[in-house]
N, C-alpha and C. Protein backbone atom coordinates (compact mmCIF):
# COMPACT_ATOMS: atom_id res chain seq x y z
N UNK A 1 44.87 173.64 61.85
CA UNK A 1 43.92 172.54 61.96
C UNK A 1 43.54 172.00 60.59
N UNK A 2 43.85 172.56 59.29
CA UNK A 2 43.25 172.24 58.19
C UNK A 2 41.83 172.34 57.65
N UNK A 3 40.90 173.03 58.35
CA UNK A 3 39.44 173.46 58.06
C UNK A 3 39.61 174.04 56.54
N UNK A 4 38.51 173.47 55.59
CA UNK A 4 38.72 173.60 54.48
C UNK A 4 36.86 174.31 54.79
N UNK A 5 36.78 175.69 53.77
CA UNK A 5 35.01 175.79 53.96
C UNK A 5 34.69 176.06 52.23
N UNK A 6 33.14 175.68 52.10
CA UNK A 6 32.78 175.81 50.87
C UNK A 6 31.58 175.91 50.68
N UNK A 7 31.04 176.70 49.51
CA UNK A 7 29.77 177.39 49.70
C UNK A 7 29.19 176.93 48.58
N UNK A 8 29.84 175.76 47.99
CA UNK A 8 29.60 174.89 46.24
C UNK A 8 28.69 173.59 45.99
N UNK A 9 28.51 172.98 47.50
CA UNK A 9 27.61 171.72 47.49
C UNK A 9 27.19 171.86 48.65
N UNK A 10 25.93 171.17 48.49
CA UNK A 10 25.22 170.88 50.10
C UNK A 10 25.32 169.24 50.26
N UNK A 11 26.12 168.98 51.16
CA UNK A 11 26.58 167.49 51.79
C UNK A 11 25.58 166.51 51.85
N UNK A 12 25.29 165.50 52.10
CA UNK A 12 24.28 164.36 52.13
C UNK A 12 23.57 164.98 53.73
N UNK A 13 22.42 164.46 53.64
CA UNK A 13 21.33 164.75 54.63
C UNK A 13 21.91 164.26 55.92
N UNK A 14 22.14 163.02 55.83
CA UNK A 14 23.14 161.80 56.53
C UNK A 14 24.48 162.62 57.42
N UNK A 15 25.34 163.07 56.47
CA UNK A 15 26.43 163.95 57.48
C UNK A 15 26.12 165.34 57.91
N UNK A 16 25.19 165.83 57.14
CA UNK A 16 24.40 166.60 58.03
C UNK A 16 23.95 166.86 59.50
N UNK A 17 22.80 165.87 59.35
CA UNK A 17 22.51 165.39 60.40
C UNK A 17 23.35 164.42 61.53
N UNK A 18 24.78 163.89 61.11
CA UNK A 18 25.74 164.08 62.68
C UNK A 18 25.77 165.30 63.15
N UNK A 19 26.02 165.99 62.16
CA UNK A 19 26.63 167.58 62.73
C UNK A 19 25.72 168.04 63.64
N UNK A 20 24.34 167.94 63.08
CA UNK A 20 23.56 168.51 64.12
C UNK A 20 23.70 167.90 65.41
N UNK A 21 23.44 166.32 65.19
CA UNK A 21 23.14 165.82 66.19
C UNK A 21 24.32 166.01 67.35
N UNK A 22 25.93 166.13 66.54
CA UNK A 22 26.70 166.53 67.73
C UNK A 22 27.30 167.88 68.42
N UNK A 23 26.62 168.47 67.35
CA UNK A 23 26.37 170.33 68.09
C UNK A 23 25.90 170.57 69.13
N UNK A 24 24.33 169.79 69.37
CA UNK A 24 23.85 170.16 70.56
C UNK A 24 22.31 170.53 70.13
N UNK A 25 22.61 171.43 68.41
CA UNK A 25 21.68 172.11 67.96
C UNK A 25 20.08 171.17 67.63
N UNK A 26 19.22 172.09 68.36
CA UNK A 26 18.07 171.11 68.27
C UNK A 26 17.24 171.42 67.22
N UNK A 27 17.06 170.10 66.01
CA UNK A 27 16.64 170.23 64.97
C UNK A 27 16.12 169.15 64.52
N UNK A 28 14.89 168.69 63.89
CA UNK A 28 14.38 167.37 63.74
C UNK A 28 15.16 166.00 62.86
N UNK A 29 16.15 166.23 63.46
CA UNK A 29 17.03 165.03 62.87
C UNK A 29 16.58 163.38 62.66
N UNK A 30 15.42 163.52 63.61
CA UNK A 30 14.62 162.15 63.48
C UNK A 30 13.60 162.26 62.13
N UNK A 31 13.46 163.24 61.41
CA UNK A 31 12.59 163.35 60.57
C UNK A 31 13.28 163.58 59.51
N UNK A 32 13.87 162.57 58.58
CA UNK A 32 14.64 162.77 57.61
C UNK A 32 13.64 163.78 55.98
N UNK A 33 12.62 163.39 55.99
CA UNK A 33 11.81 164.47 54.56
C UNK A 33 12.03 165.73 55.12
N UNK A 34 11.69 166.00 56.59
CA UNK A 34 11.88 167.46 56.90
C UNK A 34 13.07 168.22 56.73
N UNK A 35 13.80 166.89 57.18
CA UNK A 35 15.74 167.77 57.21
C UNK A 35 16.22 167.96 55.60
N UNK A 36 15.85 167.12 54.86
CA UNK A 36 15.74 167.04 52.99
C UNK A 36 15.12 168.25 52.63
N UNK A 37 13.73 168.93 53.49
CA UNK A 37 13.03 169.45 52.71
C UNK A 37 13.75 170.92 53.10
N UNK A 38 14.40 170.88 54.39
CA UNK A 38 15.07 172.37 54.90
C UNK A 38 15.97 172.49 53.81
N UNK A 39 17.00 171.73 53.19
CA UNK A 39 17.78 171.92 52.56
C UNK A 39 17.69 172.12 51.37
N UNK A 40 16.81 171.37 51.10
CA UNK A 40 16.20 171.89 49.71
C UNK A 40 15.38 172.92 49.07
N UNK A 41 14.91 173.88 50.00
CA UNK A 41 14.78 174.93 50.10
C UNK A 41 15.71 176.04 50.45
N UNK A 42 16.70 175.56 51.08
CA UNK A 42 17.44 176.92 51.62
C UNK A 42 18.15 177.35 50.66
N UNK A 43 18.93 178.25 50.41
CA UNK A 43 19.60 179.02 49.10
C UNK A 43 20.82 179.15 48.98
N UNK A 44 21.09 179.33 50.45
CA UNK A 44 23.19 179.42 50.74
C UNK A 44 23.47 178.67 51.85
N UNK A 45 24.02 177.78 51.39
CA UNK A 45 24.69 176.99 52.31
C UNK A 45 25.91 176.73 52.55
N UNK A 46 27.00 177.03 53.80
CA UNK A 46 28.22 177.52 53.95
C UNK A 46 29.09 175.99 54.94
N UNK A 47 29.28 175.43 54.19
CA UNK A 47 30.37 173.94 54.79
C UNK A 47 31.80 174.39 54.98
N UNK A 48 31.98 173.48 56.50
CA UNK A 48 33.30 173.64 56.78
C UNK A 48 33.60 171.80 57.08
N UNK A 49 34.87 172.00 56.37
CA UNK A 49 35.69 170.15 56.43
C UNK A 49 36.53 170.16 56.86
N UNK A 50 36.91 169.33 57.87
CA UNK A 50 38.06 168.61 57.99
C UNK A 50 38.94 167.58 57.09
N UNK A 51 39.49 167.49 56.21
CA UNK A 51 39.92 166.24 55.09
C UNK A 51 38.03 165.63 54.74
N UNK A 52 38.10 164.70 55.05
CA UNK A 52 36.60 164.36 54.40
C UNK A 52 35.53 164.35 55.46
N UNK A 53 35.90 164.66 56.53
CA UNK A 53 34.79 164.75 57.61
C UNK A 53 33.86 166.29 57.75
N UNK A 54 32.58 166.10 57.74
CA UNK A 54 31.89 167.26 57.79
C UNK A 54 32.03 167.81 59.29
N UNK A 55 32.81 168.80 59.38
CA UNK A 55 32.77 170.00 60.89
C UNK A 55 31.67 170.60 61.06
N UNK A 56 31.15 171.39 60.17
CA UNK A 56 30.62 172.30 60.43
C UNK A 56 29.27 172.81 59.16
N UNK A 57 28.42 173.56 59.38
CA UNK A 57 27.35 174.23 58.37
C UNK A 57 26.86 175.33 59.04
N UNK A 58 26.24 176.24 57.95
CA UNK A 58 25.38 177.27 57.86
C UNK A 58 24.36 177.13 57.27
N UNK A 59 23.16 177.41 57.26
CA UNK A 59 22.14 176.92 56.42
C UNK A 59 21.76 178.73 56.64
N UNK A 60 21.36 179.00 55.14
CA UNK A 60 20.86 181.08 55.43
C UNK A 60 19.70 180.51 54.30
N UNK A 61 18.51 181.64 53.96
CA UNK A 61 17.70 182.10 53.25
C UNK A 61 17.84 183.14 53.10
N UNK A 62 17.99 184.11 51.70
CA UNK A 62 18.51 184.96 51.43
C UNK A 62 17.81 185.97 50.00
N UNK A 63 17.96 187.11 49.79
CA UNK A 63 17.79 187.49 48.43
C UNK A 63 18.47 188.05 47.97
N UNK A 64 20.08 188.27 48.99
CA UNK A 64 21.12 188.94 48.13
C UNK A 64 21.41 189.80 47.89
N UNK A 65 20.21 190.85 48.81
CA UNK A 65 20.52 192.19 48.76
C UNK A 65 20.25 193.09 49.65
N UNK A 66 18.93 192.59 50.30
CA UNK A 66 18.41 193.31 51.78
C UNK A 66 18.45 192.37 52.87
N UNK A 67 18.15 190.97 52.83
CA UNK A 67 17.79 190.51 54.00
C UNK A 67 18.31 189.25 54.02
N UNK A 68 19.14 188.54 55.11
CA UNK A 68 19.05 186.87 54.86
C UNK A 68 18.95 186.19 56.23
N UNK A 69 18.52 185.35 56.65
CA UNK A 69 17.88 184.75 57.69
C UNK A 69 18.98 183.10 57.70
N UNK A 70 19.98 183.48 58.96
CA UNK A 70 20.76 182.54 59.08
C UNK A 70 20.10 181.45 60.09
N UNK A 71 19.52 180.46 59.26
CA UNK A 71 18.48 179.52 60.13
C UNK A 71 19.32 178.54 60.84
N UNK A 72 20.11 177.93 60.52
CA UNK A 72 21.48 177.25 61.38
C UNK A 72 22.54 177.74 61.21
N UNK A 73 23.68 177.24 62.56
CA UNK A 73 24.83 177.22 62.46
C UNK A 73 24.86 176.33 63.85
N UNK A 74 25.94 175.11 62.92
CA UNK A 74 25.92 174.02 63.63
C UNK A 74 27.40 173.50 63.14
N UNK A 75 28.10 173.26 64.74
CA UNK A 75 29.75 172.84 64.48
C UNK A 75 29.79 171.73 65.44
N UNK A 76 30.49 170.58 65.14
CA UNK A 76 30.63 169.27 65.69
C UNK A 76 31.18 169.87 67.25
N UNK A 77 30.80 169.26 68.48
CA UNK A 77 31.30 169.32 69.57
C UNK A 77 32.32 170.23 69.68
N UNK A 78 33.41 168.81 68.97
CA UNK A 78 34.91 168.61 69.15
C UNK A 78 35.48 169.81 68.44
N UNK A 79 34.50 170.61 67.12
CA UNK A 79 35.23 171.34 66.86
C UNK A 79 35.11 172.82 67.26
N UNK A 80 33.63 173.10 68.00
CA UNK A 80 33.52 174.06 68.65
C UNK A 80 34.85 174.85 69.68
N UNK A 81 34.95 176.00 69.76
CA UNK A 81 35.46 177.29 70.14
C UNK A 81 37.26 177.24 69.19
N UNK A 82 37.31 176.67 68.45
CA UNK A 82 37.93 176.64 67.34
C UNK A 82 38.26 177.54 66.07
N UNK A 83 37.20 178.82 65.98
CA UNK A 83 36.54 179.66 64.98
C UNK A 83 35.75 178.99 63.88
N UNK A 84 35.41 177.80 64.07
CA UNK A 84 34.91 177.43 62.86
C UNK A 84 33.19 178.06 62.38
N UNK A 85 32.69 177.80 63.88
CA UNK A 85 31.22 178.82 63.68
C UNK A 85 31.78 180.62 63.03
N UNK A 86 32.61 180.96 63.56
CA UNK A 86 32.84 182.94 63.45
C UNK A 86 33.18 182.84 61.56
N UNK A 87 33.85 181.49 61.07
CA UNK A 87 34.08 181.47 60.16
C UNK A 87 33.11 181.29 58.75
N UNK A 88 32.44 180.21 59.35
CA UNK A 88 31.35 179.93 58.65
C UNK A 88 30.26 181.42 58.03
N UNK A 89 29.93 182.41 59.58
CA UNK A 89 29.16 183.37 59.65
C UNK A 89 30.00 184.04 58.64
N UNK A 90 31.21 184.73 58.34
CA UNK A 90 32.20 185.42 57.97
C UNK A 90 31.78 185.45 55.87
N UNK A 91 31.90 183.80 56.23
CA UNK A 91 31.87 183.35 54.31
C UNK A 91 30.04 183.94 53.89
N UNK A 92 29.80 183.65 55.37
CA UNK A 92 27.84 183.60 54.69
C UNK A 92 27.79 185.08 54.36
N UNK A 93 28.38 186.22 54.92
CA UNK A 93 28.45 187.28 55.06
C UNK A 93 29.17 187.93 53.77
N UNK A 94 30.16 187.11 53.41
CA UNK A 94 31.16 187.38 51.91
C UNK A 94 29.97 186.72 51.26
N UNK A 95 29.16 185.94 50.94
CA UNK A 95 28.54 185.43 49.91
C UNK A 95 27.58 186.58 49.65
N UNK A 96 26.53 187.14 50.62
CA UNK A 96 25.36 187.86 50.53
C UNK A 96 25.97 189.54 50.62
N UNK A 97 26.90 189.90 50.79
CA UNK A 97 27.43 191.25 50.75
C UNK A 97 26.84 191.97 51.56
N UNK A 98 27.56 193.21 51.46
CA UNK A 98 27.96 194.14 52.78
C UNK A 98 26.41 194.78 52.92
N UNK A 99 26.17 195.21 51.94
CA UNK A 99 23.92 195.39 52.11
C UNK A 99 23.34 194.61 52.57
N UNK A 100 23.63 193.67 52.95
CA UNK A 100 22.17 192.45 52.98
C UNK A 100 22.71 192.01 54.85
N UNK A 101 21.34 192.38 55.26
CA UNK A 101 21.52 192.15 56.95
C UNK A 101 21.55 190.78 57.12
N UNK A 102 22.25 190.10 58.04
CA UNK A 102 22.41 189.08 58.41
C UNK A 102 21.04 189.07 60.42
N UNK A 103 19.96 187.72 59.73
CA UNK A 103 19.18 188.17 61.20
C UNK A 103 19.41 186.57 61.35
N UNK A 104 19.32 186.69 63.03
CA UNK A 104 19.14 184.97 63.12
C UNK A 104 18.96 185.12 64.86
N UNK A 105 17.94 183.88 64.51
CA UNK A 105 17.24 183.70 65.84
C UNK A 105 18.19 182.68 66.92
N UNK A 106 18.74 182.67 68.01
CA UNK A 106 19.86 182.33 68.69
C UNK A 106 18.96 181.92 69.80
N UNK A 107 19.56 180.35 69.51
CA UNK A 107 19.67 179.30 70.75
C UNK A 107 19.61 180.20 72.02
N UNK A 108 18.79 179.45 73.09
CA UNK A 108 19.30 180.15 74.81
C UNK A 108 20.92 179.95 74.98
N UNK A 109 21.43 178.60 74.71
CA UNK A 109 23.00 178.52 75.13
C UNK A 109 23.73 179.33 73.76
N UNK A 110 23.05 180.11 72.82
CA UNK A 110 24.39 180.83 72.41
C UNK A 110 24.09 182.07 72.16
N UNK A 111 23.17 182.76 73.12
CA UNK A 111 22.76 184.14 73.57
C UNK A 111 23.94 184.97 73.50
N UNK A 112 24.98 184.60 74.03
CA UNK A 112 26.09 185.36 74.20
C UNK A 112 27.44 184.68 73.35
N UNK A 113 27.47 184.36 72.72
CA UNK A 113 28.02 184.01 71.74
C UNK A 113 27.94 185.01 70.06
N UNK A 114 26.64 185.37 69.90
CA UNK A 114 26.41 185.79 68.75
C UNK A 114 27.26 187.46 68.49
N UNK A 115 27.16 188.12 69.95
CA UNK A 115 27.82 189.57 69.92
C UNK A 115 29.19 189.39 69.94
N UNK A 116 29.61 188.52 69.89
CA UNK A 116 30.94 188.52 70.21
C UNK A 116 31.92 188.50 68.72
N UNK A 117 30.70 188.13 67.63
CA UNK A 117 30.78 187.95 66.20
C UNK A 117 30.59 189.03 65.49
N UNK A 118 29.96 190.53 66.31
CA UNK A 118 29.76 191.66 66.14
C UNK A 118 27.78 191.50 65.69
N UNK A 119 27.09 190.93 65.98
CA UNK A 119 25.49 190.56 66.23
C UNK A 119 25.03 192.04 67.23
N UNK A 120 24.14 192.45 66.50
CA UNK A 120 23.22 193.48 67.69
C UNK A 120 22.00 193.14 67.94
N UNK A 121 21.72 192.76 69.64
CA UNK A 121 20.64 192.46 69.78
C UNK A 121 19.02 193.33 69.69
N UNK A 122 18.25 192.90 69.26
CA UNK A 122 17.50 194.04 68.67
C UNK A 122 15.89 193.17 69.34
N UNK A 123 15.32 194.40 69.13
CA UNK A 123 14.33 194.25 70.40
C UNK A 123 12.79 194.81 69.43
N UNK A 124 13.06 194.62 68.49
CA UNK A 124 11.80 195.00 67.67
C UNK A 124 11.23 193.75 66.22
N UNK A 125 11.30 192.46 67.03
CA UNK A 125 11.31 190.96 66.03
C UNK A 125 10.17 190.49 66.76
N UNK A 126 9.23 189.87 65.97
CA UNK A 126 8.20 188.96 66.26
C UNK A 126 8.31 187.61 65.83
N UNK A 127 7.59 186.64 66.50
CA UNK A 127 7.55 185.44 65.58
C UNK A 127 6.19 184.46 66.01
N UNK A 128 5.86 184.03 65.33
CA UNK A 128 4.44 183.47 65.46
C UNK A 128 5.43 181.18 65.21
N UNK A 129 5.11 180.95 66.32
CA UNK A 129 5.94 179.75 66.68
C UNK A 129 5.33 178.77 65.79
N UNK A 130 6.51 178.09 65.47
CA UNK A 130 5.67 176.36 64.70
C UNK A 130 4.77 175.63 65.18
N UNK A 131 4.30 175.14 64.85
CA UNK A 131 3.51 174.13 65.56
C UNK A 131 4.04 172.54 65.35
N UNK A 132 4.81 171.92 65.77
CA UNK A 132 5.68 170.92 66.01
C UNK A 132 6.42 170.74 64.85
């Protein structure tokens, strides 16, 4: 297929936000400072391309040694069950090394998706919800 991935630039807000919007993944794409401000905060960010079209992202928070919090993973429709998500997870995983846990909070539709990537579901996480 030619999937090219890279962990060296974070893409314009703009092709970003197709990706989301044609993942499925629900994320305030109508709020462009917010989607600027996620990115501009996050620390590792893992792109997958097609020639010049954006496929795919990872967005993690991380410290590189104990803990990193994979806050998206978002692959265009068309390119979903492809490996491009297993791939993406794979590089985020080569970037932050074999110490540093990978946690991430999973969509209802990809509940069963995440173990299949080798994910253990774990039953001892709290979270105190956003408020819009």
């Amino acid at each position: 297929m030619g999937i090219t991935y890279s962990a060296e630039a974070i893409p314009s807000i703009g092709h970003i936000i197709e990706v989301y919007e044609s993942s499925g993944i629900n994320r305030p794409t109508g709020n462009l400072a917010r989607m600027e401000k996620m990115y501009a905060n996050a620390n590792l960010v893992v792109t997958a391309w097609h020639n010049d079209l954006l496929v795919g992202i990872a967005r993690s928070l991380t410290d590189f040694c104990h803990s990193c919090y994979l806050a998206d993973l978002a692959v265009r429709k068309e390119y979903q069950s492809k490996g491009v998500g297993k791939q993406l997870i794979a590089l985020t995983r080569e970037q932050i090394g074999h110490q540093t846990s990978l946690i991430l909070l999973a969509a209802p539709a990809a509940i069963n998706y995440y173990p299949k990537l080798g994910f253990h579901k774990i039953d001892n996480g709290y979270i105190i919800p956003r408020e819009g």
